[in-house]
PDB file of N, CA and C in Angstrom:
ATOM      1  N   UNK A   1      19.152  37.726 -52.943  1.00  0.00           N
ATOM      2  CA  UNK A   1      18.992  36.351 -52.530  1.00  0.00           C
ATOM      3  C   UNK A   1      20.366  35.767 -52.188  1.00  0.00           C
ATOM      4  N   UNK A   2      20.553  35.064 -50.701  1.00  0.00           N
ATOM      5  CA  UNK A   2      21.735  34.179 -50.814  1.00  0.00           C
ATOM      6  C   UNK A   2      21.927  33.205 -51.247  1.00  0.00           C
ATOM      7  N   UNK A   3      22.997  32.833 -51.317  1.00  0.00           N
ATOM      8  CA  UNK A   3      22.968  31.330 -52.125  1.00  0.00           C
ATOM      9  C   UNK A   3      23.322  30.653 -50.988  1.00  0.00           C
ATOM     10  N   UNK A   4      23.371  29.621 -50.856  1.00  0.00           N
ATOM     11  CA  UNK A   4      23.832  28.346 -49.630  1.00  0.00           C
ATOM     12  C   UNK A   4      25.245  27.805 -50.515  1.00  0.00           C
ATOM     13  N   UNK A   5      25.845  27.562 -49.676  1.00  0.00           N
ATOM     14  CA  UNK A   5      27.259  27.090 -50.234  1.00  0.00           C
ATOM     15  C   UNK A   5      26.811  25.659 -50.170  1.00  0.00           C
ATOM     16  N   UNK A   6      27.781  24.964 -51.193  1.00  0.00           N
ATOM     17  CA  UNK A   6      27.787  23.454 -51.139  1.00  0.00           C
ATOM     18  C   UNK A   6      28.088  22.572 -49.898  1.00  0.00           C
ATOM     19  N   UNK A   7      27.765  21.304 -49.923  1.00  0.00           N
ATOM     20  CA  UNK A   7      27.937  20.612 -48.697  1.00  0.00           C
ATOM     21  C   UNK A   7      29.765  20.788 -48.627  1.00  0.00           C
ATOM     22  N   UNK A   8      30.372  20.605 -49.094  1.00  0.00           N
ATOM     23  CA  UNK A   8      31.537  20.195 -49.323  1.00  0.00           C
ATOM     24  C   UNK A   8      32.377  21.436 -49.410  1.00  0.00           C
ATOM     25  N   UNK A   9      32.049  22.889 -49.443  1.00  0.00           N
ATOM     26  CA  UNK A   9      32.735  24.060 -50.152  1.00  0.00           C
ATOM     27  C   UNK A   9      34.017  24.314 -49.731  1.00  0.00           C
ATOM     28  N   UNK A  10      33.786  24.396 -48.680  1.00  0.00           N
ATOM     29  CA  UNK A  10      35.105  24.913 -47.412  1.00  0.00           C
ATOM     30  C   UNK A  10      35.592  24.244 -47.406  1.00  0.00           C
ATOM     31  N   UNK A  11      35.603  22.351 -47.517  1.00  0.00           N
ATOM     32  CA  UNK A  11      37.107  22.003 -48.051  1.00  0.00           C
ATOM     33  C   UNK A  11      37.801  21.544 -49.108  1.00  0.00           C
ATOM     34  N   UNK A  12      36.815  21.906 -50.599  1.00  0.00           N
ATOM     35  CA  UNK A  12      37.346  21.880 -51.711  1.00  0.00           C
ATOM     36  C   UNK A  12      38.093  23.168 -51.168  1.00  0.00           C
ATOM     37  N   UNK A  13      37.959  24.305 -50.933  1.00  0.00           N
ATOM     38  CA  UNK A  13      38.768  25.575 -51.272  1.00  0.00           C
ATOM     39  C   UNK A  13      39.741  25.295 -50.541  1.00  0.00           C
ATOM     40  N   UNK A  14      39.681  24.440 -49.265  1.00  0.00           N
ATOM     41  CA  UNK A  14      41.213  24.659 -48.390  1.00  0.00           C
ATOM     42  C   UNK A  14      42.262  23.538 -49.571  1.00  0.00           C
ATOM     43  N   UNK A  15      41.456  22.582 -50.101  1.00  0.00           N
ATOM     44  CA  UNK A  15      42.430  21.803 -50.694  1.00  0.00           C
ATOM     45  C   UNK A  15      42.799  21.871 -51.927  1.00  0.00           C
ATOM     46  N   UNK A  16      42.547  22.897 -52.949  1.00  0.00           N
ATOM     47  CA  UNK A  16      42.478  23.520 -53.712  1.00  0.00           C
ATOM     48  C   UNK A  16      43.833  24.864 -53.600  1.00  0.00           C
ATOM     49  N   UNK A  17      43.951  24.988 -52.019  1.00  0.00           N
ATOM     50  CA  UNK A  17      44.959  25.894 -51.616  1.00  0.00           C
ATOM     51  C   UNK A  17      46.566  24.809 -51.406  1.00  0.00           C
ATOM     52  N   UNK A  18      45.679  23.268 -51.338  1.00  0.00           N
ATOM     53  CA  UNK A  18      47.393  22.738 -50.997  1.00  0.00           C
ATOM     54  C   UNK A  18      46.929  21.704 -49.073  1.00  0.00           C
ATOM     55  N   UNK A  19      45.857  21.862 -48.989  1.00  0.00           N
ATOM     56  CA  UNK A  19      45.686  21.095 -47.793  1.00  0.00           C
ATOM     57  C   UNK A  19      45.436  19.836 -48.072  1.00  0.00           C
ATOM     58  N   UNK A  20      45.593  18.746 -47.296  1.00  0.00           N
ATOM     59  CA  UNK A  20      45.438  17.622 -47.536  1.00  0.00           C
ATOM     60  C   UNK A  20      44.203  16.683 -46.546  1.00  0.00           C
ATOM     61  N   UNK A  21      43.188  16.026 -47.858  1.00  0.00           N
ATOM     62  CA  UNK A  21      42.124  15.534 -47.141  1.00  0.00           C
ATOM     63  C   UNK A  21      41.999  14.693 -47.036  1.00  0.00           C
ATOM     64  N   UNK A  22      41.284  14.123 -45.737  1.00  0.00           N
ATOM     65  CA  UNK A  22      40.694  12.644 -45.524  1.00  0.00           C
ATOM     66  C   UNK A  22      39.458  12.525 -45.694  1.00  0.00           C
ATOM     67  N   UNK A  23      38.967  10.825 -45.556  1.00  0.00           N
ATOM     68  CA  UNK A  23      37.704  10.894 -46.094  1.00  0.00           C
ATOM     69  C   UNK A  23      37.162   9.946 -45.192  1.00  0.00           C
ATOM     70  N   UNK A  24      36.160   9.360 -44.536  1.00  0.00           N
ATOM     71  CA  UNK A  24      35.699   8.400 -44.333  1.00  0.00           C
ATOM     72  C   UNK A  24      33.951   8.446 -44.882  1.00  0.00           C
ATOM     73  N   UNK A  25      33.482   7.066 -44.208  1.00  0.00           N
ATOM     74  CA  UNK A  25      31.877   6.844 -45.223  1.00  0.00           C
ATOM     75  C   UNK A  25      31.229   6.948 -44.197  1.00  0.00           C
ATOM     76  N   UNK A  26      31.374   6.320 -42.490  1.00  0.00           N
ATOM     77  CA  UNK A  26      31.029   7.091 -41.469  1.00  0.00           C
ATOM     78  C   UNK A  26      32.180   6.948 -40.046  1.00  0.00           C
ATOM     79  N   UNK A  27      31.268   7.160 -39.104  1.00  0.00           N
ATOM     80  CA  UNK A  27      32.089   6.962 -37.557  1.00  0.00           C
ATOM     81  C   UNK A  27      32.651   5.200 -37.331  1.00  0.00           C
ATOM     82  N   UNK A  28      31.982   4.714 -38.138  1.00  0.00           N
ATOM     83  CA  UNK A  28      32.718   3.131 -37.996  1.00  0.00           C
ATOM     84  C   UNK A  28      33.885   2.510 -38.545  1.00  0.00           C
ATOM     85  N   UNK A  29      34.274   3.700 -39.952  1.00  0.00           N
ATOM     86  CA  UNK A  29      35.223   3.323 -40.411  1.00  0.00           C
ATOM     87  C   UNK A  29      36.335   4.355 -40.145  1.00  0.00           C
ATOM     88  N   UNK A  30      37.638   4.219 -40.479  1.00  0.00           N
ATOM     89  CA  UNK A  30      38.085   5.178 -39.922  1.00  0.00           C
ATOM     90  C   UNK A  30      38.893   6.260 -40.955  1.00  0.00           C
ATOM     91  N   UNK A  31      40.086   6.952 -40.932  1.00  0.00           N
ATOM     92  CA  UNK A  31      40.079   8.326 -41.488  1.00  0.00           C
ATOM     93  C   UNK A  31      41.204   7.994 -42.583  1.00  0.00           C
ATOM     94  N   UNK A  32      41.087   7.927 -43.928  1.00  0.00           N
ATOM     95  CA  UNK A  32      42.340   7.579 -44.807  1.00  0.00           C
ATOM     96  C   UNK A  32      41.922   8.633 -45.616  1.00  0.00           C
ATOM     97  N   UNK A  33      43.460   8.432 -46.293  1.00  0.00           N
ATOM     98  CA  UNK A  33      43.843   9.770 -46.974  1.00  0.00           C
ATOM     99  C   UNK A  33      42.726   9.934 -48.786  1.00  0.00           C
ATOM    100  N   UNK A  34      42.650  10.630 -49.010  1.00  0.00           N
ATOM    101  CA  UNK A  34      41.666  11.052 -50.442  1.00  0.00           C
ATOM    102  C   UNK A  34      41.862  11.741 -51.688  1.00  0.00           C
ATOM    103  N   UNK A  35      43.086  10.448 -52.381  1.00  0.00           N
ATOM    104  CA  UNK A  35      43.653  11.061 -53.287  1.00  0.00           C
ATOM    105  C   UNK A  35      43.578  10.416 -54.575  1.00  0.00           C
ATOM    106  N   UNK A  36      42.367  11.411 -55.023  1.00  0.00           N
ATOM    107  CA  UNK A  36      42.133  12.474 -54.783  1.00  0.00           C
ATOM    108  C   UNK A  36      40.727  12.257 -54.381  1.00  0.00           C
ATOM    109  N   UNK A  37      40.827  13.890 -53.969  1.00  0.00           N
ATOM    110  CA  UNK A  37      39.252  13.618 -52.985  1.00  0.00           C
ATOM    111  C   UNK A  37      38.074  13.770 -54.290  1.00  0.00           C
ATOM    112  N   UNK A  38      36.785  12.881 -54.312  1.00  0.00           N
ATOM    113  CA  UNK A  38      36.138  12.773 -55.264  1.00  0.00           C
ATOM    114  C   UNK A  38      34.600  13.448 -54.727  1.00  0.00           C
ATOM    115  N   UNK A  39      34.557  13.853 -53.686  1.00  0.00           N
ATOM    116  CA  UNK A  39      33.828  14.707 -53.124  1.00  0.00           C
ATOM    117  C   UNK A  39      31.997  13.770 -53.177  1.00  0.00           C
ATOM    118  N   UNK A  40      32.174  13.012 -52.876  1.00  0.00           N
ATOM    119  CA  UNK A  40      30.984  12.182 -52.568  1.00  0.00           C
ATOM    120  C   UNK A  40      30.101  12.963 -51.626  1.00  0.00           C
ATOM    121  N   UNK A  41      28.957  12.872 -52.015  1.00  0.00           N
ATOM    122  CA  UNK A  41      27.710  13.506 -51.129  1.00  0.00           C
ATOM    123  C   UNK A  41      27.675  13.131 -49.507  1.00  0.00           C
ATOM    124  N   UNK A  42      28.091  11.560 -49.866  1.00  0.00           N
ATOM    125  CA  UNK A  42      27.336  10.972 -48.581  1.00  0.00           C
ATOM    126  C   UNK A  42      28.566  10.494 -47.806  1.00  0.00           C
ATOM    127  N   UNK A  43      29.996  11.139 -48.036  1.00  0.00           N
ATOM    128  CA  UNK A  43      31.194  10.735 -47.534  1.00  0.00           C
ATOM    129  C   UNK A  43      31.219  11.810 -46.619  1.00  0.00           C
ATOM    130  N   UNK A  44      32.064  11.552 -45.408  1.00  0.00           N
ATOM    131  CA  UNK A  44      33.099  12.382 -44.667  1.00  0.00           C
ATOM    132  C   UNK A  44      34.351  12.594 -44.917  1.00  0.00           C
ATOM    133  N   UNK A  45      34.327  13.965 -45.079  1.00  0.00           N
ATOM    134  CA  UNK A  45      35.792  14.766 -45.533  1.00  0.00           C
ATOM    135  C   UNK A  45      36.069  15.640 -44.330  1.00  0.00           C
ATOM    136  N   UNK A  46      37.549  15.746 -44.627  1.00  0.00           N
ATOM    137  CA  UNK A  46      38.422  16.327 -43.281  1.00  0.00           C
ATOM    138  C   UNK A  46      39.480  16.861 -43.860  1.00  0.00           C
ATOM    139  N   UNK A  47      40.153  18.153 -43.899  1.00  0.00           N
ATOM    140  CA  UNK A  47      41.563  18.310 -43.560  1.00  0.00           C
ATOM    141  C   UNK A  47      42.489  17.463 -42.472  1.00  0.00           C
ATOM    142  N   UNK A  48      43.694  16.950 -42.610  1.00  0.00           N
ATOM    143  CA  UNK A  48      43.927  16.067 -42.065  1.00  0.00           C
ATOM    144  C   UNK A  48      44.602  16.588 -41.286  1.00  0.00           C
ATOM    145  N   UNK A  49      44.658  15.908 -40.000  1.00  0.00           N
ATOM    146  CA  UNK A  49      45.054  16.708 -38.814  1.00  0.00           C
ATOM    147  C   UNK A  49      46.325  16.904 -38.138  1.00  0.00           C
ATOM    148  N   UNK A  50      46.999  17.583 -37.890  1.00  0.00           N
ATOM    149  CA  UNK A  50      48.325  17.657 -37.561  1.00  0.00           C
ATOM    150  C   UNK A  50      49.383  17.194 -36.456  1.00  0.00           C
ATOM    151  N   UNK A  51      48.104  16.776 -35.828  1.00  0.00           N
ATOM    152  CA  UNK A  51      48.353  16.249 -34.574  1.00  0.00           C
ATOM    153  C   UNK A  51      47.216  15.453 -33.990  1.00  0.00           C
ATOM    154  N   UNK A  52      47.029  14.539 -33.236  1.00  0.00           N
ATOM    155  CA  UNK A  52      46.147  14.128 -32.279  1.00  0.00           C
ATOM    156  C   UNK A  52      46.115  13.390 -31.041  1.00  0.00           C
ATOM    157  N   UNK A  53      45.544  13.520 -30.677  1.00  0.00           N
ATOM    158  CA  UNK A  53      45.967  12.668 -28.771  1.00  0.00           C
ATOM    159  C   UNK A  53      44.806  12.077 -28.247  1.00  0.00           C
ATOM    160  N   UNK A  54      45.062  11.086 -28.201  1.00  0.00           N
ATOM    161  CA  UNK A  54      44.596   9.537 -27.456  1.00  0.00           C
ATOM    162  C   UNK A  54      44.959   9.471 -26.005  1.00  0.00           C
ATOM    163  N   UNK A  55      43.320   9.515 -24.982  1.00  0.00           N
ATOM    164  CA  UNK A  55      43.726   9.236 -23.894  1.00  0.00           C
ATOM    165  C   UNK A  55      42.982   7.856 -23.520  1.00  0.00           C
ATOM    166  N   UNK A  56      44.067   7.811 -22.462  1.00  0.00           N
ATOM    167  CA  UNK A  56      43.714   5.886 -21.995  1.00  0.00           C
ATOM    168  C   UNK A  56      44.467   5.364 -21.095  1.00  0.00           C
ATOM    169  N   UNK A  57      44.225   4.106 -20.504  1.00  0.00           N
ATOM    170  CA  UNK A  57      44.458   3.885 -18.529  1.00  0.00           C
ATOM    171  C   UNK A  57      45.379   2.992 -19.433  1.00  0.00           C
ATOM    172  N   UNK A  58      46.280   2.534 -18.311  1.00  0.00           N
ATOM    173  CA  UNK A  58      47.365   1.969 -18.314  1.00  0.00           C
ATOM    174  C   UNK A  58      47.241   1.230 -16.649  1.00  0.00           C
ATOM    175  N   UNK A  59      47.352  -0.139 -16.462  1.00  0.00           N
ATOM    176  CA  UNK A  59      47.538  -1.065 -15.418  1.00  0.00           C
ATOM    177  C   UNK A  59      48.498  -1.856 -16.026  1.00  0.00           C
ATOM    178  N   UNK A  60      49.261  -1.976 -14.880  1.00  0.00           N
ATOM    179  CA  UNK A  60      50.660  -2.556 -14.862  1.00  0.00           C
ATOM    180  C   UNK A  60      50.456  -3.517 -13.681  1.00  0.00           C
ATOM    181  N   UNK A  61      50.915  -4.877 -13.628  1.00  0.00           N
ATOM    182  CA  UNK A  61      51.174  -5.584 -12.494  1.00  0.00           C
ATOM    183  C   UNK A  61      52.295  -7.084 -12.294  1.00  0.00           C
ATOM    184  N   UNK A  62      52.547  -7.462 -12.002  1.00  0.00           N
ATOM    185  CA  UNK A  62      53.701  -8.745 -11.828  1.00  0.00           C
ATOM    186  C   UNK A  62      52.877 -10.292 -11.759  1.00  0.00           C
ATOM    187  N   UNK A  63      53.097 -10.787 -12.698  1.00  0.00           N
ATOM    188  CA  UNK A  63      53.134 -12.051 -12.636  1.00  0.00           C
ATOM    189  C   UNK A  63      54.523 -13.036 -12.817  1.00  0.00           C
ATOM    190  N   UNK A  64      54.153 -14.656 -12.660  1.00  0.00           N
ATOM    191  CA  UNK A  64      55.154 -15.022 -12.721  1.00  0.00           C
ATOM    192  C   UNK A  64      56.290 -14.958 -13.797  1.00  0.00           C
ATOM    193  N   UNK A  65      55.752 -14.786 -15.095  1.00  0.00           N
ATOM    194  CA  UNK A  65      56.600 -14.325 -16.442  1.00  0.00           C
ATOM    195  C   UNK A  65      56.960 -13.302 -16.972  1.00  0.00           C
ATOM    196  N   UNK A  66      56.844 -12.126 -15.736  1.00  0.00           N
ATOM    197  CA  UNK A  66      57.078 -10.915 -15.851  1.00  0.00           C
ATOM    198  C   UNK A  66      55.896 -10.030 -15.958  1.00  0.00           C
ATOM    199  N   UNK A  67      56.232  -8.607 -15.991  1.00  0.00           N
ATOM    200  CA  UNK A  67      55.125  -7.516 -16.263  1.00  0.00           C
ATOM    201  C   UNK A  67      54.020  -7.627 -17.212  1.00  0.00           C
ATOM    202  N   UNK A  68      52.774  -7.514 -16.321  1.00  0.00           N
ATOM    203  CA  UNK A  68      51.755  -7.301 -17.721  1.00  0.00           C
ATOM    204  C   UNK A  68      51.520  -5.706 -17.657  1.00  0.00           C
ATOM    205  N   UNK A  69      50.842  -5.286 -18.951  1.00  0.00           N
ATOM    206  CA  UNK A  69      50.222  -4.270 -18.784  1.00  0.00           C
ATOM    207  C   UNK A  69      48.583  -4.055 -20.037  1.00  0.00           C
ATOM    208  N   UNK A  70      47.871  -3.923 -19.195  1.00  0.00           N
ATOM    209  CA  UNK A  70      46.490  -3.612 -20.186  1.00  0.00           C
ATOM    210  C   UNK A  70      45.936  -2.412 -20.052  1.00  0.00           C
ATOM    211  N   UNK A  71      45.955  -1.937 -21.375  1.00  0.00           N
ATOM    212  CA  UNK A  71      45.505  -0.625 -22.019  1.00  0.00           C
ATOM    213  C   UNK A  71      43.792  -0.813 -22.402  1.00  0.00           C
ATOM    214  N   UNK A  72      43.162  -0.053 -21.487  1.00  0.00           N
ATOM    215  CA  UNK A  72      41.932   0.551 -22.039  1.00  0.00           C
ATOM    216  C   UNK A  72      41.533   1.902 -21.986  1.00  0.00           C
ATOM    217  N   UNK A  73      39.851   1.781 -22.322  1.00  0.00           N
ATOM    218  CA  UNK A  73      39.580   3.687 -22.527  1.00  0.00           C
ATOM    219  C   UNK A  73      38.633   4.015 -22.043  1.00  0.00           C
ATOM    220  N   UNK A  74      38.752   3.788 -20.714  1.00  0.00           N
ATOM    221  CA  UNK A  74      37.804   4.575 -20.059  1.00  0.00           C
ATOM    222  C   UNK A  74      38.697   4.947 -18.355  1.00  0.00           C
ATOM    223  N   UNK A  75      38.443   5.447 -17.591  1.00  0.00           N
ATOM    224  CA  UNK A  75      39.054   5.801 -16.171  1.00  0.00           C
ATOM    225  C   UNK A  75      40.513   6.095 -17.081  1.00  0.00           C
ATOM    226  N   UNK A  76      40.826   6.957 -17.483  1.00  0.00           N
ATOM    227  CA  UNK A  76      42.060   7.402 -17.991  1.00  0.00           C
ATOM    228  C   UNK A  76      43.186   7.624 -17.288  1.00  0.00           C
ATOM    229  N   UNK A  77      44.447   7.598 -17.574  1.00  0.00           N
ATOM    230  CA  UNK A  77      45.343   8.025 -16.547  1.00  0.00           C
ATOM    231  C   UNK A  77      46.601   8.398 -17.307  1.00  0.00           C
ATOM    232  N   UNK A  78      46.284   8.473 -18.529  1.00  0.00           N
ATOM    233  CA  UNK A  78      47.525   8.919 -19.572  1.00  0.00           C
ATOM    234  C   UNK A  78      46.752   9.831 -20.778  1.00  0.00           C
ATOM    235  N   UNK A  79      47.547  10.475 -21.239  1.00  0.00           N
ATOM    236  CA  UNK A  79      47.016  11.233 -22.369  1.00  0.00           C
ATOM    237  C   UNK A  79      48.368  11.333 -23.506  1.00  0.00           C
ATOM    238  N   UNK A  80      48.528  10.809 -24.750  1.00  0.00           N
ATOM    239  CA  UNK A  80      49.308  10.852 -25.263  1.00  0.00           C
ATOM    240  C   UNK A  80      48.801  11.552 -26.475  1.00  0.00           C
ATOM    241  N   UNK A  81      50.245  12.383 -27.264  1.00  0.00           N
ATOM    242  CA  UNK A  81      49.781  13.309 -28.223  1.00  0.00           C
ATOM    243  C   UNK A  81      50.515  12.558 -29.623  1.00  0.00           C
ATOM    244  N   UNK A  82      50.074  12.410 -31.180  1.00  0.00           N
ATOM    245  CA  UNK A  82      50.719  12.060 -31.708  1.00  0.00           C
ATOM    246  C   UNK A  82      51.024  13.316 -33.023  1.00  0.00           C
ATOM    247  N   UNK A  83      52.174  12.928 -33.646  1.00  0.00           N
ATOM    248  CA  UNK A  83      51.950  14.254 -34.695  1.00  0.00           C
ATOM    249  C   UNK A  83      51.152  13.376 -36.004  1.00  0.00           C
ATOM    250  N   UNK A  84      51.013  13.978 -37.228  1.00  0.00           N
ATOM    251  CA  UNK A  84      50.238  13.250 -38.278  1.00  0.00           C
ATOM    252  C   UNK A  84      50.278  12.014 -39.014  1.00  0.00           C
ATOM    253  N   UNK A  85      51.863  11.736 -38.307  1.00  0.00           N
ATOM    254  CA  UNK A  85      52.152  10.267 -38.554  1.00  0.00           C
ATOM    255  C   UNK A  85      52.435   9.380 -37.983  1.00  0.00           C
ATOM    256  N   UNK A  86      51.716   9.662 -36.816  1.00  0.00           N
ATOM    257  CA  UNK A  86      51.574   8.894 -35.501  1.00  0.00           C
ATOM    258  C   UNK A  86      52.942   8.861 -34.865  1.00  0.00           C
ATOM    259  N   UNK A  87      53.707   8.993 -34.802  1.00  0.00           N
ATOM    260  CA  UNK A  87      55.111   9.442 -34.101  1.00  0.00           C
ATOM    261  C   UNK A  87      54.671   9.758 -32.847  1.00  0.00           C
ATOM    262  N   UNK A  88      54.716   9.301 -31.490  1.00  0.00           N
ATOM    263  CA  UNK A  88      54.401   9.974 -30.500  1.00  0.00           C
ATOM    264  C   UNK A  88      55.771  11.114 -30.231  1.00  0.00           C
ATOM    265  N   UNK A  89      54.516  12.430 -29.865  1.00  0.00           N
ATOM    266  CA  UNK A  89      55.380  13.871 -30.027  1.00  0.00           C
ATOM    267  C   UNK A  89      55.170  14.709 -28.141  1.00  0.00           C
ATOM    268  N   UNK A  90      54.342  13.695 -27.522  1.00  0.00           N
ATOM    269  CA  UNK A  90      54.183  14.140 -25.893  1.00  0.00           C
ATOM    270  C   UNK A  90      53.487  12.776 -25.137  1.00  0.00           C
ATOM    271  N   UNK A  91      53.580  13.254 -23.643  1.00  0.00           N
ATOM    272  CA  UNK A  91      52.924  12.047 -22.988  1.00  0.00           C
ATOM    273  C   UNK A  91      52.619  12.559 -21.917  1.00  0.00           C
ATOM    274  N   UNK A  92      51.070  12.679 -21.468  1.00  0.00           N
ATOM    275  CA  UNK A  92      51.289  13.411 -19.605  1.00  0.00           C
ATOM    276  C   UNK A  92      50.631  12.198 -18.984  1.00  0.00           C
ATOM    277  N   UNK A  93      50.433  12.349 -17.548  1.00  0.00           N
ATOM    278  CA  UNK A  93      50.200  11.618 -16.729  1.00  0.00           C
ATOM    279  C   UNK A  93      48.779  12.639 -16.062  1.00  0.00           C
ATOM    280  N   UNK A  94      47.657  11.713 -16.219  1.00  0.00           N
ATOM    281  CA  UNK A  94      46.683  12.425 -15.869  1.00  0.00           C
ATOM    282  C   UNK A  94      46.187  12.434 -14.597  1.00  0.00           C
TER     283      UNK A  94
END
């Protein structure tokens, strides 16, 4: 007979090795650190990620008090990479 592993298995063991987890409760809230992680049923857990990249449009234009620019997320035209502590670590032009 197999057994089914726990909801949670694979990242008690990675963090158990020294990895570090996040947690959230769902997609609305967002990703903080879990220390320590208390392994809730109905939580989201994560190894935390080493990097990540945010893409998003950039419009630039002249008014009389100088440059505006408004950032949204959709029709993209930038892709920026950050490392785990948000430090931007790249930037392309899409």
């Amino acid at each position: 007979m197999t057994k089914t592993p726990r909801k949670h298995a694979a990242l008690i063991k990675a963090w158990a090795d020294g990895a570090e987890i996040e947690t959230r409760y769902d997609e609305t809230f967002g990703w903080t650190p879990a220390l320590p992680p208390y392994w809730h049923y109905d939580k989201q857990y994560r190894i935390k990620p080493t990097s990540f990249t945010k893409r998003i449009r950039i419009t630039a234009g002249n008014e009389p008090d100088g440059i505006y620019v408004i950032y949204k997320d959709n029709n993209n035209n930038l892709e920026l990479t950050f490392d785990s502590e948000g430090v931007l670590i790249e930037a392309k032009v899409l």
